[in-house]
PDB file of N, CA and C in Angstrom:
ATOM      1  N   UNK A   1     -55.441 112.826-204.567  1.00  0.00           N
ATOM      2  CA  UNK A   1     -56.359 113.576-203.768  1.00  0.00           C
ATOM      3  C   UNK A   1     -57.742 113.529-204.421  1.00  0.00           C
ATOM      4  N   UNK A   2     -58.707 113.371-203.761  1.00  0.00           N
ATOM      5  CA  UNK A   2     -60.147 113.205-203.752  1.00  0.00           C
ATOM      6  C   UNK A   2     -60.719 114.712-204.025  1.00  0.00           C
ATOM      7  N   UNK A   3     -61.229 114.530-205.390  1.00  0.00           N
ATOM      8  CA  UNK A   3     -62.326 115.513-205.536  1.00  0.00           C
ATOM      9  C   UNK A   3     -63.910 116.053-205.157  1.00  0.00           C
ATOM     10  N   UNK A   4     -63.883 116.921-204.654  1.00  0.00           N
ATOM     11  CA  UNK A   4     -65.401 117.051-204.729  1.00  0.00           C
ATOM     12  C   UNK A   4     -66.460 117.393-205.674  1.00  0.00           C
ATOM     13  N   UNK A   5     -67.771 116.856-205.907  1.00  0.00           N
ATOM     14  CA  UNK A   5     -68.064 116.602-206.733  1.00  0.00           C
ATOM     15  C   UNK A   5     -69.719 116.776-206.787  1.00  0.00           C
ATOM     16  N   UNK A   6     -69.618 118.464-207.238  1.00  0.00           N
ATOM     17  CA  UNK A   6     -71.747 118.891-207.031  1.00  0.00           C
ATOM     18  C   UNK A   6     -72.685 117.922-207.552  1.00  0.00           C
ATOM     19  N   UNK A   7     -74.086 117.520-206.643  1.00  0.00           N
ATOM     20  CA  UNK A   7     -74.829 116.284-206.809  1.00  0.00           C
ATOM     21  C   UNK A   7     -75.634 117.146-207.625  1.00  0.00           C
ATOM     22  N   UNK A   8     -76.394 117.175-208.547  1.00  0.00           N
ATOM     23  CA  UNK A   8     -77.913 118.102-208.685  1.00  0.00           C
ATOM     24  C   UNK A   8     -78.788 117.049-208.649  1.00  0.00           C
ATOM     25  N   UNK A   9     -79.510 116.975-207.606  1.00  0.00           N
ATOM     26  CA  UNK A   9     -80.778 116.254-207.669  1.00  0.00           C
ATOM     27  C   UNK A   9     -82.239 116.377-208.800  1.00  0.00           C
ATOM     28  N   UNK A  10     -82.452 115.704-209.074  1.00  0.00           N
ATOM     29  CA  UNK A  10     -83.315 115.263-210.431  1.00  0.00           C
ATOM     30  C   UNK A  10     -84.879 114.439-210.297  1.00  0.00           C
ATOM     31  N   UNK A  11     -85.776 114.790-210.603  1.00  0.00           N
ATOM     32  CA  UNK A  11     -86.820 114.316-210.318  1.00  0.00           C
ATOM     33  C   UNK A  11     -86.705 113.250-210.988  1.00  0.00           C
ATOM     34  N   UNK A  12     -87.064 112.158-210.948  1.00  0.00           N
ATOM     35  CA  UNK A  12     -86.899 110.432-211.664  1.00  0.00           C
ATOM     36  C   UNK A  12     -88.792 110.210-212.326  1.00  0.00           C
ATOM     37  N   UNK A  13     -88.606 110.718-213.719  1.00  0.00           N
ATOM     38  CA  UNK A  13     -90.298 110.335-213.933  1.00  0.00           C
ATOM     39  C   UNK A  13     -90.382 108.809-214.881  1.00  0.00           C
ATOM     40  N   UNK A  14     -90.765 107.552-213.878  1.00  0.00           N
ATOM     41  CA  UNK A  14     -90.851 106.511-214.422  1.00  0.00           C
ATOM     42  C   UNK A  14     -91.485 106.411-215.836  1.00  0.00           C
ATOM     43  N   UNK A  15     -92.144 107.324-215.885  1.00  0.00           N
ATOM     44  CA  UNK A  15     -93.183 107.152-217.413  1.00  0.00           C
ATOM     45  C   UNK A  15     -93.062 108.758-217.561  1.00  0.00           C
ATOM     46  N   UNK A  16     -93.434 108.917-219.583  1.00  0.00           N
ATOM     47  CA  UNK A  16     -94.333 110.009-219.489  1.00  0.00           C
ATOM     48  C   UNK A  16     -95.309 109.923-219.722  1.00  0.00           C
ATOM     49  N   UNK A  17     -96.159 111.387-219.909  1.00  0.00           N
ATOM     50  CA  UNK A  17     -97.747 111.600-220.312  1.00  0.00           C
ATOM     51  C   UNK A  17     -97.352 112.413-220.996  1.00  0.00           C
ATOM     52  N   UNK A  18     -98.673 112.057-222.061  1.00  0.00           N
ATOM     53  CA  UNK A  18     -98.951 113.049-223.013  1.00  0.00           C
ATOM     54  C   UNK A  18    -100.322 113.041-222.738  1.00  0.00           C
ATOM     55  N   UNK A  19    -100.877 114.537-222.966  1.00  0.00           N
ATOM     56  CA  UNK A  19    -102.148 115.027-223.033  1.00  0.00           C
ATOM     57  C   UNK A  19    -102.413 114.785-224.398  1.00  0.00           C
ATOM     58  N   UNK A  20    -103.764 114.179-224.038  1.00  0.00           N
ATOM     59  CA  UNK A  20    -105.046 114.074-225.323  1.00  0.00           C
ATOM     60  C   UNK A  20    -106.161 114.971-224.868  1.00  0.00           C
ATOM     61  N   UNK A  21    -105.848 115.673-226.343  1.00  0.00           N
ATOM     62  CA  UNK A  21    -106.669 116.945-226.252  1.00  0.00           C
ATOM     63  C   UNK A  21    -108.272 117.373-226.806  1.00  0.00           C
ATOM     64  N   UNK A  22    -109.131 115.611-227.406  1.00  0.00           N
ATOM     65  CA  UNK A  22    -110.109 115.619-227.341  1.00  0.00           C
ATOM     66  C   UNK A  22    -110.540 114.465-228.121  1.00  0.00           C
ATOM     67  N   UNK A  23    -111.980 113.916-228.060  1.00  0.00           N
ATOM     68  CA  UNK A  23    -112.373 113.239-228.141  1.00  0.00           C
ATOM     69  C   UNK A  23    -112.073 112.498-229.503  1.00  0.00           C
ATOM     70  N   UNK A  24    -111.923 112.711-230.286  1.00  0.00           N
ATOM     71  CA  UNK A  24    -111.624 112.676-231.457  1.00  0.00           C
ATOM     72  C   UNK A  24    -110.058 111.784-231.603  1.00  0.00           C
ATOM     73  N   UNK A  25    -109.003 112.101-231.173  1.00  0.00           N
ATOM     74  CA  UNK A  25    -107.704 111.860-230.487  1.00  0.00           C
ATOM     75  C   UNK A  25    -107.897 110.808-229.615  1.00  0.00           C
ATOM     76  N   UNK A  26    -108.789 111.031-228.769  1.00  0.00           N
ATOM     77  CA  UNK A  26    -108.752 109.649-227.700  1.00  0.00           C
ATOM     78  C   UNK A  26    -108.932 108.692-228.014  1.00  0.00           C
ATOM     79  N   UNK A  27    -109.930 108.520-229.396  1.00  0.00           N
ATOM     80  CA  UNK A  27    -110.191 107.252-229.931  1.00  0.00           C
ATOM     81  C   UNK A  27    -108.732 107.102-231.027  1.00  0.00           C
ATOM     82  N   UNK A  28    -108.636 107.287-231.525  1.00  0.00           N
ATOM     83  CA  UNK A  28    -107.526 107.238-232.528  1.00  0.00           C
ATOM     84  C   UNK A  28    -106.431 106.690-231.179  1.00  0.00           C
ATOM     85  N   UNK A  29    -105.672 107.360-230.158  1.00  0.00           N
ATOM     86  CA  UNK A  29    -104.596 106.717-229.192  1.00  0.00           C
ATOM     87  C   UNK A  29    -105.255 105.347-229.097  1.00  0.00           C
ATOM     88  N   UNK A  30    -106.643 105.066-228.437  1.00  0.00           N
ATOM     89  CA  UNK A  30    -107.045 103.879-228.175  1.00  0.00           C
ATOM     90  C   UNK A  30    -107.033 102.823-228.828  1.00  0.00           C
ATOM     91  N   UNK A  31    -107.049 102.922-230.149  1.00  0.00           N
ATOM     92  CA  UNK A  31    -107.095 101.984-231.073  1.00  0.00           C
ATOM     93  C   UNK A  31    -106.035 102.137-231.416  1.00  0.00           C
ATOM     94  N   UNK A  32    -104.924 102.758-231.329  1.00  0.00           N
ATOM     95  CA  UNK A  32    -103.528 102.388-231.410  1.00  0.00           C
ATOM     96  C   UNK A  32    -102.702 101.986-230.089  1.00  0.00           C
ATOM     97  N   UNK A  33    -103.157 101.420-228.887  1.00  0.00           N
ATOM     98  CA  UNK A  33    -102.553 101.095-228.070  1.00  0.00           C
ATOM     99  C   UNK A  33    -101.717  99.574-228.267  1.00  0.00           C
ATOM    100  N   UNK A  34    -100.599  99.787-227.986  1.00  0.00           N
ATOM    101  CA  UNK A  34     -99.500  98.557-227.284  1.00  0.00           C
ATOM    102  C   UNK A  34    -100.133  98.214-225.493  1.00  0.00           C
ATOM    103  N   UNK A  35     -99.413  97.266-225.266  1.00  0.00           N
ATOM    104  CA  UNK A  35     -99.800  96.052-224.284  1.00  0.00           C
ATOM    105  C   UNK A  35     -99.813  97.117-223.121  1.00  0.00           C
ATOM    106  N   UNK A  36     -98.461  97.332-223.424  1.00  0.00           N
ATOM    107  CA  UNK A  36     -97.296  98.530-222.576  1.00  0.00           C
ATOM    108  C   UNK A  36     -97.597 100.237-222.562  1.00  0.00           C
ATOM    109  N   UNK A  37     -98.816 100.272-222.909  1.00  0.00           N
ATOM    110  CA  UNK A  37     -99.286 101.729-222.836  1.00  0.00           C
ATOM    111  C   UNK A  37    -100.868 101.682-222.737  1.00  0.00           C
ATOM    112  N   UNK A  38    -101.065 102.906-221.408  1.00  0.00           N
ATOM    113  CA  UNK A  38    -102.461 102.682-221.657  1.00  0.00           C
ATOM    114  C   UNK A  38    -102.975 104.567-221.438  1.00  0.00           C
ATOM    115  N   UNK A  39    -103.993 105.063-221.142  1.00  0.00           N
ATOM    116  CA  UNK A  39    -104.783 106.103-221.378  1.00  0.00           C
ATOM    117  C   UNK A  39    -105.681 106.062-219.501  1.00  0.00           C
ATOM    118  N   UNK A  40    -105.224 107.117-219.237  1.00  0.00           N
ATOM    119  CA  UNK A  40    -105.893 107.706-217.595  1.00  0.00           C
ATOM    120  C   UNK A  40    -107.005 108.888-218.108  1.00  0.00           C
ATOM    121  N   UNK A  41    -107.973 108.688-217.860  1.00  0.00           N
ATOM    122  CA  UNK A  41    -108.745 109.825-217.960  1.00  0.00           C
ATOM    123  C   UNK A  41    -109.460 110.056-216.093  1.00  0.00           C
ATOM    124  N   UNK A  42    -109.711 111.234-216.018  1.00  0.00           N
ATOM    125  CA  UNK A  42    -110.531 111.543-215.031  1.00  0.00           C
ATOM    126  C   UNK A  42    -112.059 111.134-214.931  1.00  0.00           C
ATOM    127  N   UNK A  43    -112.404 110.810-214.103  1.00  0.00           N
ATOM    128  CA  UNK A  43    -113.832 110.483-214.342  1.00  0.00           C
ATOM    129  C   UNK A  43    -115.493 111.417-213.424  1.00  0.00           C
ATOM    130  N   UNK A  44    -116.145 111.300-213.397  1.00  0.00           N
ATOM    131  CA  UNK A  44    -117.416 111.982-213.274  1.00  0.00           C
ATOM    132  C   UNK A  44    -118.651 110.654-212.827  1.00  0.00           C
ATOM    133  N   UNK A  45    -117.354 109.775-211.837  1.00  0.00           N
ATOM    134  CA  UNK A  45    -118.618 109.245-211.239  1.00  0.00           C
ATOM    135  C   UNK A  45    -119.327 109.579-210.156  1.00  0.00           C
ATOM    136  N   UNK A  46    -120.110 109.319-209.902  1.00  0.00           N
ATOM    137  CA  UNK A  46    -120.922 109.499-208.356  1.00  0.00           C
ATOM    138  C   UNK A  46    -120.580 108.813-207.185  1.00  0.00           C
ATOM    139  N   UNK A  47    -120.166 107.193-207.529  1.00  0.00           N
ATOM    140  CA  UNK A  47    -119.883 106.333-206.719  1.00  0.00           C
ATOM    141  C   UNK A  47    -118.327 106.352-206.410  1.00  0.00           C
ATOM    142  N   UNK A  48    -117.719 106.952-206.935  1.00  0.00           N
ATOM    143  CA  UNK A  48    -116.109 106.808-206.889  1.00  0.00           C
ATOM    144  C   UNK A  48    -115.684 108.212-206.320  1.00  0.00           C
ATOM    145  N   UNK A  49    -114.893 108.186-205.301  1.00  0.00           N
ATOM    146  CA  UNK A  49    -114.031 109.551-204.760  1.00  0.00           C
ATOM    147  C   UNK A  49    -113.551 110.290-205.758  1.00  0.00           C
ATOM    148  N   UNK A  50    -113.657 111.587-205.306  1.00  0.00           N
ATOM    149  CA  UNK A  50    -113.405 112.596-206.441  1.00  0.00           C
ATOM    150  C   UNK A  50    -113.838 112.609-207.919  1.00  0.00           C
ATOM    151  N   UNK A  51    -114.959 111.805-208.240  1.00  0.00           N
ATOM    152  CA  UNK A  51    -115.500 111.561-209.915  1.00  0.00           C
ATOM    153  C   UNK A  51    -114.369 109.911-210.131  1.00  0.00           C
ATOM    154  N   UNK A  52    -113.635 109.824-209.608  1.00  0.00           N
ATOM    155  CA  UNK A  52    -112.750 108.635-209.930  1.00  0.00           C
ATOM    156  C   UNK A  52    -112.039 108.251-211.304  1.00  0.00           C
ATOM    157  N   UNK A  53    -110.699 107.950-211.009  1.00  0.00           N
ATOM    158  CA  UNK A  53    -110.575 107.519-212.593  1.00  0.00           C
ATOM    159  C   UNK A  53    -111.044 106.310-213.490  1.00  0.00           C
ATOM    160  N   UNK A  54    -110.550 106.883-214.662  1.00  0.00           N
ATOM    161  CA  UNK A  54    -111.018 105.417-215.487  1.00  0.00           C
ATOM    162  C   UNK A  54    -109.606 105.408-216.513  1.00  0.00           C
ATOM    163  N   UNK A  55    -109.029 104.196-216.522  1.00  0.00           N
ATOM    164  CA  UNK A  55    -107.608 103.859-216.956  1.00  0.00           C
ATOM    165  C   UNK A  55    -108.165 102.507-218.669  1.00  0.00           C
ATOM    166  N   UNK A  56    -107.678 103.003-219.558  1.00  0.00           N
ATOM    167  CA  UNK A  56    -107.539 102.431-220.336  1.00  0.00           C
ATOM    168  C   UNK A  56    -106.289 101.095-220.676  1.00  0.00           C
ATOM    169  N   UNK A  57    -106.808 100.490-221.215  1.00  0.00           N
ATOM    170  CA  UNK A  57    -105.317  99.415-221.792  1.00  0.00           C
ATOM    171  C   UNK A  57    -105.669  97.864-222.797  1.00  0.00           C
ATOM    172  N   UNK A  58    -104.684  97.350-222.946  1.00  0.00           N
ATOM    173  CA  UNK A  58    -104.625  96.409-223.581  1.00  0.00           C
ATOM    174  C   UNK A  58    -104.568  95.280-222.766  1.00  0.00           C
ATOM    175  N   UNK A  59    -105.475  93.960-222.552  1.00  0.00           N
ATOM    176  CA  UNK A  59    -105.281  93.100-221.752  1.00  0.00           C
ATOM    177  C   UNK A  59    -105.548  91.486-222.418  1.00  0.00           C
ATOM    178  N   UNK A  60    -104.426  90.768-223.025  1.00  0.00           N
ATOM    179  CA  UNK A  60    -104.882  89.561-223.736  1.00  0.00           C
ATOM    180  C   UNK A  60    -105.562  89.817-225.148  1.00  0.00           C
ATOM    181  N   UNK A  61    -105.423  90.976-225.649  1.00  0.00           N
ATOM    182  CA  UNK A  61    -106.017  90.964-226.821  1.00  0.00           C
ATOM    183  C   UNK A  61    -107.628  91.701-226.976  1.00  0.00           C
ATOM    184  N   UNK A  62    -108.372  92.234-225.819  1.00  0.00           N
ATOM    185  CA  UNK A  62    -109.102  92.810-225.266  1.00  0.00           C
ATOM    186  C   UNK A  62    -109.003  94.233-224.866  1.00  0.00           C
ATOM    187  N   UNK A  63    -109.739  95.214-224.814  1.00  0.00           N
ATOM    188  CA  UNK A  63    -109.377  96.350-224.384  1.00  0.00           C
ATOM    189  C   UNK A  63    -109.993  96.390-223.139  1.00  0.00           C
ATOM    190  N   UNK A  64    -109.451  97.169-222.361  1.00  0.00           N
ATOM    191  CA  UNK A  64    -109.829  96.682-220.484  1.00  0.00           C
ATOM    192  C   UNK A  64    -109.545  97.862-220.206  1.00  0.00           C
ATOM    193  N   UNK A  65    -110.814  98.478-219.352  1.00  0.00           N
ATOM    194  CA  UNK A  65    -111.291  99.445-219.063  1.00  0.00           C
ATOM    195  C   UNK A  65    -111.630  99.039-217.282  1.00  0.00           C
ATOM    196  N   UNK A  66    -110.912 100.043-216.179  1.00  0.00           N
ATOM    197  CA  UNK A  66    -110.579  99.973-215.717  1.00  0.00           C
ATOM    198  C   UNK A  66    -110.932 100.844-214.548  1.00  0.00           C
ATOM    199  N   UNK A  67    -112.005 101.141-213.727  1.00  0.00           N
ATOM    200  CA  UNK A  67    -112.518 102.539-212.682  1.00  0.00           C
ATOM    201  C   UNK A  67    -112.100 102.308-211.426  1.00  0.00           C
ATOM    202  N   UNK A  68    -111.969 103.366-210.749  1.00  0.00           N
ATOM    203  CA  UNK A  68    -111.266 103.170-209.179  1.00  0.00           C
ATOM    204  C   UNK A  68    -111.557 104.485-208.643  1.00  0.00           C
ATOM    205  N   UNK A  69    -111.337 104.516-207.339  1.00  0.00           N
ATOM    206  CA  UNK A  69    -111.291 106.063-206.760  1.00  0.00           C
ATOM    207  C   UNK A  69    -110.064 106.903-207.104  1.00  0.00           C
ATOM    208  N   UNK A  70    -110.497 107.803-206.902  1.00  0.00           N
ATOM    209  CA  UNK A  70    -109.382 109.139-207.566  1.00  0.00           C
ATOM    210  C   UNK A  70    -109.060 109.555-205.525  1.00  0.00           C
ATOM    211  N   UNK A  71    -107.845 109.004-204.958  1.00  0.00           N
ATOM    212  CA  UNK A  71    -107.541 109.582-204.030  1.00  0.00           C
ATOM    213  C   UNK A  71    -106.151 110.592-203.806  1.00  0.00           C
ATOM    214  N   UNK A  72    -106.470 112.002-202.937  1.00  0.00           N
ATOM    215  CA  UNK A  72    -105.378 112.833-203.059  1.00  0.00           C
ATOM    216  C   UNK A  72    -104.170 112.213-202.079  1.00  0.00           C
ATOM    217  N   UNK A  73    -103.396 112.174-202.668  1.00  0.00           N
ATOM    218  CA  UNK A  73    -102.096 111.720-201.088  1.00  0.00           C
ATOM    219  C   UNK A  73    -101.217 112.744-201.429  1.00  0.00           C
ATOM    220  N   UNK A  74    -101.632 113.254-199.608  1.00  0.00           N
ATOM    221  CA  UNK A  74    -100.556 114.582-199.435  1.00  0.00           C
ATOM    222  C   UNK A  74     -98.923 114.410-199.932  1.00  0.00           C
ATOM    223  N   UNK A  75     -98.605 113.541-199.339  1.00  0.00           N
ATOM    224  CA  UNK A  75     -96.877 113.234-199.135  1.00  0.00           C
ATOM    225  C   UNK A  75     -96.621 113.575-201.053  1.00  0.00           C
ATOM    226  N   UNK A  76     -97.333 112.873-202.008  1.00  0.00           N
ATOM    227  CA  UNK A  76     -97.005 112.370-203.203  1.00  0.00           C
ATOM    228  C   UNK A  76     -97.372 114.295-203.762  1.00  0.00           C
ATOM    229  N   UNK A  77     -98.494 115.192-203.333  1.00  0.00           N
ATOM    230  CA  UNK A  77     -99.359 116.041-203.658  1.00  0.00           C
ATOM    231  C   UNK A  77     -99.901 115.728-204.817  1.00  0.00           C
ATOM    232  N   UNK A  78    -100.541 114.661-204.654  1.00  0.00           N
ATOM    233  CA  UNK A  78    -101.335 114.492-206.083  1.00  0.00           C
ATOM    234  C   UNK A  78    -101.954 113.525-205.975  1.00  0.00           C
ATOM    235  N   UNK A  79    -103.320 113.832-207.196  1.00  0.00           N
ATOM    236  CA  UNK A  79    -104.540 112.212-206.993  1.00  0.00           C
ATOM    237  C   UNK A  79    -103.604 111.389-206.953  1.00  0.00           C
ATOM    238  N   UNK A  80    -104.063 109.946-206.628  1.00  0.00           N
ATOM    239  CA  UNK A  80    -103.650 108.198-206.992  1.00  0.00           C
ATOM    240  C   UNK A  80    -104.877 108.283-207.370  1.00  0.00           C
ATOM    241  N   UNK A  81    -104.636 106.361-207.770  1.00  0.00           N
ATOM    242  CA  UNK A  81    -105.780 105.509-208.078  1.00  0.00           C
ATOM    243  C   UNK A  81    -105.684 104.981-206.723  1.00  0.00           C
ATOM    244  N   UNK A  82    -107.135 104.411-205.908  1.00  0.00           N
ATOM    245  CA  UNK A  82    -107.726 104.053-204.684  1.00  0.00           C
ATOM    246  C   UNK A  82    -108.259 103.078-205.139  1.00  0.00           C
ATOM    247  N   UNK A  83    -109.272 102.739-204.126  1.00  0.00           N
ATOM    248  CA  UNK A  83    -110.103 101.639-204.241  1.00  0.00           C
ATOM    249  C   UNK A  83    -111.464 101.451-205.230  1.00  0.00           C
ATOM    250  N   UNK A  84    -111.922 100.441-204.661  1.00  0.00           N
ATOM    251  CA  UNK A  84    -113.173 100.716-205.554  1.00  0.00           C
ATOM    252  C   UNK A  84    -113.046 100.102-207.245  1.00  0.00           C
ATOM    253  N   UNK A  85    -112.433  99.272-207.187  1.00  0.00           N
ATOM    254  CA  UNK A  85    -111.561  98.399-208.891  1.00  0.00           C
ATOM    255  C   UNK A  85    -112.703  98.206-209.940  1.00  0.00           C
ATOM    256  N   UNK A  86    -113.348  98.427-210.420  1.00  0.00           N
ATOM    257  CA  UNK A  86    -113.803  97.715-211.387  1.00  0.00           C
ATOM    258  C   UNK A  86    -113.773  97.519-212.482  1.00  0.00           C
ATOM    259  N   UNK A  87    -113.765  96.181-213.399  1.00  0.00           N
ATOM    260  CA  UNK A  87    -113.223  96.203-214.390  1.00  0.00           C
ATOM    261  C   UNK A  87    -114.006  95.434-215.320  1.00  0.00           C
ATOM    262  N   UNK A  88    -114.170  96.452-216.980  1.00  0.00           N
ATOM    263  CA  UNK A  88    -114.948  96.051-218.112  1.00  0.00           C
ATOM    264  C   UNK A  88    -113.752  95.353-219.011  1.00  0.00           C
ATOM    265  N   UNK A  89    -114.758  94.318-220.136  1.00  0.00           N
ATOM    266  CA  UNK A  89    -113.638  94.412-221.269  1.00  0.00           C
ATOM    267  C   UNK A  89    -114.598  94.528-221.906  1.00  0.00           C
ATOM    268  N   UNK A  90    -114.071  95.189-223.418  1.00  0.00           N
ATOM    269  CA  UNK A  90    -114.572  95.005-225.049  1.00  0.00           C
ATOM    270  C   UNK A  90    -113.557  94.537-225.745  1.00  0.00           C
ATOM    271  N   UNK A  91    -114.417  94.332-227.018  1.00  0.00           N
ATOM    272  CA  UNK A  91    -113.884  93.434-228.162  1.00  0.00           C
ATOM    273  C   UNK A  91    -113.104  94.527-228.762  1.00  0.00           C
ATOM    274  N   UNK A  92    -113.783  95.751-228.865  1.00  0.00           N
ATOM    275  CA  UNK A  92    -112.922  96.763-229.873  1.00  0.00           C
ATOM    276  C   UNK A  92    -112.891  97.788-229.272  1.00  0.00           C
ATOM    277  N   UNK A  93    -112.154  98.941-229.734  1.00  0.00           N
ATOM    278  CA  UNK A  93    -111.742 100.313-229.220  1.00  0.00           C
ATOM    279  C   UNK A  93    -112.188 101.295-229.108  1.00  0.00           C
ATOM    280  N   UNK A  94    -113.492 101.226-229.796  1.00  0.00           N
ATOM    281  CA  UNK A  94    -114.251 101.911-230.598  1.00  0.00           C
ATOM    282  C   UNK A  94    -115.859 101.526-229.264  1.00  0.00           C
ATOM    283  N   UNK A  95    -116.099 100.589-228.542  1.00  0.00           N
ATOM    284  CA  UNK A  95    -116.939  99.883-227.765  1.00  0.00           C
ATOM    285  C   UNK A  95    -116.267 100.900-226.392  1.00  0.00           C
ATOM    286  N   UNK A  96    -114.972 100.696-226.218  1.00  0.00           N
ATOM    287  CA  UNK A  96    -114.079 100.783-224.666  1.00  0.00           C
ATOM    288  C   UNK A  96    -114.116 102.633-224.952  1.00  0.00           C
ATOM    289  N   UNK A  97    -114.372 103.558-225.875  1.00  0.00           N
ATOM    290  CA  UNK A  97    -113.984 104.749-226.217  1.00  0.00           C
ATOM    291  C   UNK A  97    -115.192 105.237-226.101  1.00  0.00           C
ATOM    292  N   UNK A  98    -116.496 104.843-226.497  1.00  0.00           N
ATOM    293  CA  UNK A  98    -118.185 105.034-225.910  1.00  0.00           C
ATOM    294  C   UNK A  98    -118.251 105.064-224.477  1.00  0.00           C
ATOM    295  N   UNK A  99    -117.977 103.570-223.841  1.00  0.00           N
ATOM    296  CA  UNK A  99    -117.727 103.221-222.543  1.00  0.00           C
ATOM    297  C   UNK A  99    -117.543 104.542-221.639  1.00  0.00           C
ATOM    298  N   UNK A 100    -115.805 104.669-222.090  1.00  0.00           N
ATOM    299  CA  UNK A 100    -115.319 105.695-221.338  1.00  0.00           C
ATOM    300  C   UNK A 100    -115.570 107.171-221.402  1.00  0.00           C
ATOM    301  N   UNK A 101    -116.495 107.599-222.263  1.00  0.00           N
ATOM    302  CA  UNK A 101    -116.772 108.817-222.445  1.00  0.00           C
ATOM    303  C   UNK A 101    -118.009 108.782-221.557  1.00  0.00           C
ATOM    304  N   UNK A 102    -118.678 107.939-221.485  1.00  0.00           N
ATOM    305  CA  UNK A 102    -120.141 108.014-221.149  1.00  0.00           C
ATOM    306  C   UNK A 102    -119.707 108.055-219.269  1.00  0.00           C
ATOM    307  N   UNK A 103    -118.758 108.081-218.860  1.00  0.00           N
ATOM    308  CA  UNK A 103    -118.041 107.987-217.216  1.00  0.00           C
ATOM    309  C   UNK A 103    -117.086 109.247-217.243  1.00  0.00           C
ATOM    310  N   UNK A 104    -116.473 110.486-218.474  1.00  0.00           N
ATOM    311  CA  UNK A 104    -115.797 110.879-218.215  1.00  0.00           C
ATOM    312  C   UNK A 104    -116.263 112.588-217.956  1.00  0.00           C
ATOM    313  N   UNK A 105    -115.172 113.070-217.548  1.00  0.00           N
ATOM    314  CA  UNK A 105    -115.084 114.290-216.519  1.00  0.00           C
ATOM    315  C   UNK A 105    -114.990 115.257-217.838  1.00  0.00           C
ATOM    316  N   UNK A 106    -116.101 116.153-218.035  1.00  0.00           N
ATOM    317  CA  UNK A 106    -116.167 117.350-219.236  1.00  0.00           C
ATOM    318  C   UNK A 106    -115.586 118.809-218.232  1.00  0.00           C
ATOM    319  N   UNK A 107    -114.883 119.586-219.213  1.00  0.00           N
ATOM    320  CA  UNK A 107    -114.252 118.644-220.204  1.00  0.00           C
ATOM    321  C   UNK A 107    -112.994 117.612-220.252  1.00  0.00           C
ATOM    322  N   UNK A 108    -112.846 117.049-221.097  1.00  0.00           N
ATOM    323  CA  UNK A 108    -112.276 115.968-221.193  1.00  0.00           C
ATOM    324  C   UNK A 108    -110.689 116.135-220.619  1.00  0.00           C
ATOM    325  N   UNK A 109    -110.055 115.506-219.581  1.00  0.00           N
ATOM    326  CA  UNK A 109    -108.710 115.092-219.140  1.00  0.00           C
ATOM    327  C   UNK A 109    -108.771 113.861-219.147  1.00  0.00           C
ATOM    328  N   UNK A 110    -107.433 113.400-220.040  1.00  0.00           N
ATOM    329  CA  UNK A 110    -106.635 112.505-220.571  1.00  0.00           C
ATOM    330  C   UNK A 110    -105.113 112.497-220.839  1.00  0.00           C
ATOM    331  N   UNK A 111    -104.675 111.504-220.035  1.00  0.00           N
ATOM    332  CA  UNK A 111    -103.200 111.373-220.718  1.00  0.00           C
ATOM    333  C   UNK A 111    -103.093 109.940-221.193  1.00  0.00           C
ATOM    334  N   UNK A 112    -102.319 109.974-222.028  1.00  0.00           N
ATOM    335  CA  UNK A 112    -101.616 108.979-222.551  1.00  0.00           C
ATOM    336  C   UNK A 112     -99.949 108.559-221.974  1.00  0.00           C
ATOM    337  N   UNK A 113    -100.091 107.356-221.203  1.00  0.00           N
ATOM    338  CA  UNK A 113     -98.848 106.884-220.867  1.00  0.00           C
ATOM    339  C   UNK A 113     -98.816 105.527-221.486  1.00  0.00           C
TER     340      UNK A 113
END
């Protein structure tokens, strides 16, 4: 005889985040990034929806810095990344960590995935 058998449904979080909690920290994660991990900060542009983000990472040996629109999607309740792509590189971490401060949303939101 066949048992029954309670489901509990479970939220599935492909990645985590960790919050970086200031400027100081952000550079230190940055210059310790793998290929496979990069840094979302909020951004404070003019030209980009909602201030727009700016996404950090590792690309070929380059650090690649990364802006787009910050759009809300109801269904998900939460920003995405949208349109609007554009994309810097620097040589060092320390170049991409100026960069991104000089575009970011005070005070500072950042995660690290």
């Amino acid at each position: 005889m066949a048992t029954a058998r309670k489901r509990s449904s479970r939220k599935m979080e492909l990645y985590s985040e960790r919050r970086i909690k200031d400027e100081h920290d952000l550079l230190e994660f940055i210059e310790a990034l793998d290929e496979d991990e990069g840094i979302r900060l909020d951004g404070d542009l003019k030209n980009h929806s909602n201030g727009g983000f700016i996404f950090l990472g590792i690309y070929r040996g380059s650090y690649c810095v990364n802006i787009c629109d910050k759009v809300w999607n109801p269904k998900l309740r939460k920003h995405i990344a949208g349109e609007k792509d554009e994309w810097y590189y620097f040589e060092t971490g320390k170049e991409a960590w100026r960069f991104a401060l000089k575009e970011a949303r005070r005070p500072l939101h950042a995660w690290l995935y």
